[in-house]
C-alpha atoms as a PDB file:
ATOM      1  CA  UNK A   1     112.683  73.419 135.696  1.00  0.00           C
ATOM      2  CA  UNK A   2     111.173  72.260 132.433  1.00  0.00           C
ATOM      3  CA  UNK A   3     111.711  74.697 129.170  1.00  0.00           C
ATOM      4  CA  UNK A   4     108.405  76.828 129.156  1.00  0.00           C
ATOM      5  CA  UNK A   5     108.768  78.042 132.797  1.00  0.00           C
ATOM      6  CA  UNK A   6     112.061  78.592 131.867  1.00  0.00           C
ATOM      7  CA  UNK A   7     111.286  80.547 128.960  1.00  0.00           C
ATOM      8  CA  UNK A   8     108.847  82.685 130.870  1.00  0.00           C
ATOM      9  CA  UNK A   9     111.152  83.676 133.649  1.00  0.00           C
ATOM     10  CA  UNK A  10     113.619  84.673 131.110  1.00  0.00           C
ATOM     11  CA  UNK A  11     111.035  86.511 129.022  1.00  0.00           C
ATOM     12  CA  UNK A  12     109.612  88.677 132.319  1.00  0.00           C
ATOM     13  CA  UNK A  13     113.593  88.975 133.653  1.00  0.00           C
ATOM     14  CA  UNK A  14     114.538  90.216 129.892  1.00  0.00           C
ATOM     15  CA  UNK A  15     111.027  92.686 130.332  1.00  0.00           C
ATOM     16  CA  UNK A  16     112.298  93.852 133.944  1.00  0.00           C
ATOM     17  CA  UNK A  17     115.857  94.711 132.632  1.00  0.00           C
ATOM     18  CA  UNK A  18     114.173  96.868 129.699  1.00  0.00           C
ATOM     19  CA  UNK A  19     111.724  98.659 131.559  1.00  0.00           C
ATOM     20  CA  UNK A  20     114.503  99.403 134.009  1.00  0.00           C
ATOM     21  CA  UNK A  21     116.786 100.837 131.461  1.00  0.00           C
ATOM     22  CA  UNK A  22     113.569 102.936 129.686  1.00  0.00           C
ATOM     23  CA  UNK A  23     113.314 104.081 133.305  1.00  0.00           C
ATOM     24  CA  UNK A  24     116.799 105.194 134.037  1.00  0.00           C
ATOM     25  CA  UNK A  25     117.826 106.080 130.399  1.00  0.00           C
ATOM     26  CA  UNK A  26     115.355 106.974 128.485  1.00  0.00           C
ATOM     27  CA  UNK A  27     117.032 108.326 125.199  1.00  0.00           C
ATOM     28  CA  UNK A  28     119.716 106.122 123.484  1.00  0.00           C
ATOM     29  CA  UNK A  29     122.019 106.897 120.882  1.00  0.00           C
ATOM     30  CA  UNK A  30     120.733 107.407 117.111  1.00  0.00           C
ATOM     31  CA  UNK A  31     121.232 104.271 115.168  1.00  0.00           C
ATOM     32  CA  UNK A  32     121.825 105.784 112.007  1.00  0.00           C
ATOM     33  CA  UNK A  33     124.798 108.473 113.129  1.00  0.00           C
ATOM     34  CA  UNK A  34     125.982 106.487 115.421  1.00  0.00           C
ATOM     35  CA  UNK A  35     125.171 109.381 118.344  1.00  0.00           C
ATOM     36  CA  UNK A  36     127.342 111.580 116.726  1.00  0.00           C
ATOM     37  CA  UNK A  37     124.327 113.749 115.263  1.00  0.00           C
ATOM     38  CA  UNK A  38     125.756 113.702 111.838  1.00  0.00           C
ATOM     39  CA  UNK A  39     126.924 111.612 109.152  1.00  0.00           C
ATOM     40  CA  UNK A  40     131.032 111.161 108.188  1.00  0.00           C
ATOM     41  CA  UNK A  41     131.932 111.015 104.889  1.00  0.00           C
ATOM     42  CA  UNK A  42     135.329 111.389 102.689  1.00  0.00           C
ATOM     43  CA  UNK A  43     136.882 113.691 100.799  1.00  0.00           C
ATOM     44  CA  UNK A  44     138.323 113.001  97.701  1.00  0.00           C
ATOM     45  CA  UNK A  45     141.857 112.052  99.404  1.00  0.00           C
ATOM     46  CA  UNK A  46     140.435 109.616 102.044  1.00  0.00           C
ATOM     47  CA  UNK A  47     140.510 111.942 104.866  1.00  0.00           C
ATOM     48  CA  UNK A  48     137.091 112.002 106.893  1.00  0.00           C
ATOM     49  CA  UNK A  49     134.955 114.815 107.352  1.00  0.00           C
ATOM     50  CA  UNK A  50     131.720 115.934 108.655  1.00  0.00           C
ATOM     51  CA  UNK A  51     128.773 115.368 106.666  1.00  0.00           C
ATOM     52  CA  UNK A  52     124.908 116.412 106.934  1.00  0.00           C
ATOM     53  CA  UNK A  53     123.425 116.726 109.886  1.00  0.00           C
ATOM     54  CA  UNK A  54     121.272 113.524 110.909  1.00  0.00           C
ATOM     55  CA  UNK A  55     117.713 113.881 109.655  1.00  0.00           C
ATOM     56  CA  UNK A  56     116.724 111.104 112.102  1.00  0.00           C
ATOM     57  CA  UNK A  57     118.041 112.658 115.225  1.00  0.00           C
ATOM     58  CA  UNK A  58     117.374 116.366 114.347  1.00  0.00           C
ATOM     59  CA  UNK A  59     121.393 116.340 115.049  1.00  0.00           C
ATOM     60  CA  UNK A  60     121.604 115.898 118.554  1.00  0.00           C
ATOM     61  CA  UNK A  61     122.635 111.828 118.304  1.00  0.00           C
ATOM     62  CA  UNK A  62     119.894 110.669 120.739  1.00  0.00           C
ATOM     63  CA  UNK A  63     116.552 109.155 120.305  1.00  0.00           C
ATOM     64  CA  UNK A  64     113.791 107.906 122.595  1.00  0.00           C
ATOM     65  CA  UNK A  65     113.290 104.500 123.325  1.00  0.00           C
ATOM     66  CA  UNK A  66     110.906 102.112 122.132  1.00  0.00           C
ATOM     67  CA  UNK A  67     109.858 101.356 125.646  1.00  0.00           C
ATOM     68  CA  UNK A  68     109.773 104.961 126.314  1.00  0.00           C
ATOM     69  CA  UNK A  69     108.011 106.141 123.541  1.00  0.00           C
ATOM     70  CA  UNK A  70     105.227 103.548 124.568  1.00  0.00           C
ATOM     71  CA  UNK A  71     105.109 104.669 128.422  1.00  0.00           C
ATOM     72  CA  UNK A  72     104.852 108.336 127.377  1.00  0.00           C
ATOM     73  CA  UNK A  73     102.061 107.913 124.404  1.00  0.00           C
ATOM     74  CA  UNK A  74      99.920 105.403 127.522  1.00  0.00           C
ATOM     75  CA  UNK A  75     100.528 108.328 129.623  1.00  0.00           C
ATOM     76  CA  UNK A  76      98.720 111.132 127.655  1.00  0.00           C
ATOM     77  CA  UNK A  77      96.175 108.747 126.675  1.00  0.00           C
ATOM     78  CA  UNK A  78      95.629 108.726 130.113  1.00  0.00           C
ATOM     79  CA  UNK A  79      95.853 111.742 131.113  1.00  0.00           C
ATOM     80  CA  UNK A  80      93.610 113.146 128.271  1.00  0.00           C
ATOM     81  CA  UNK A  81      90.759 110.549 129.394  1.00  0.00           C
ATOM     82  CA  UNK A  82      90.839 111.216 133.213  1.00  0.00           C
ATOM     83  CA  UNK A  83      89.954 114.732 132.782  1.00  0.00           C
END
């Protein structure tokens, strides 16, 4: 198998996997809280606490895929230009 066929079945195999995941999960956890819909900070003795909510998130931890995010904005594109 010589390296650029090899390279393109990874590429399409790496594409299935993602799609498949958008598919079947399509929110993931916030990457700035950490899913936990806020932020953890200390008080002045070292003990943690709960901090502001997430701005990001709108404090519930999850956000929408990339892949997700794509497939819904093609699908109201679509939908607004078939009718």
């Amino acid at each position: 198998m010589t390296p650029i066929l090899l390279a393109i079945t990874l590429t399409i195999a790496v594409t299935i996997c993602y799609v498949s995941v958008c598919a079947v999960s399509p929110f993931g956890n916030c990457r700035k809280c950490h899913g936990m819909g806020h932020q953890l900070t200390t008080d002045r003795s070292g003990r943690l606490k709960r901090g502001q909510d997430c701005r990001r998130c709108k404090a519930t931890g999850k956000r929408i895929r990339v892949g997700r995010w794509l497939y819904n904005r093609w699908a109201r594109i679509y939908r607004a230009g078939a009718s």
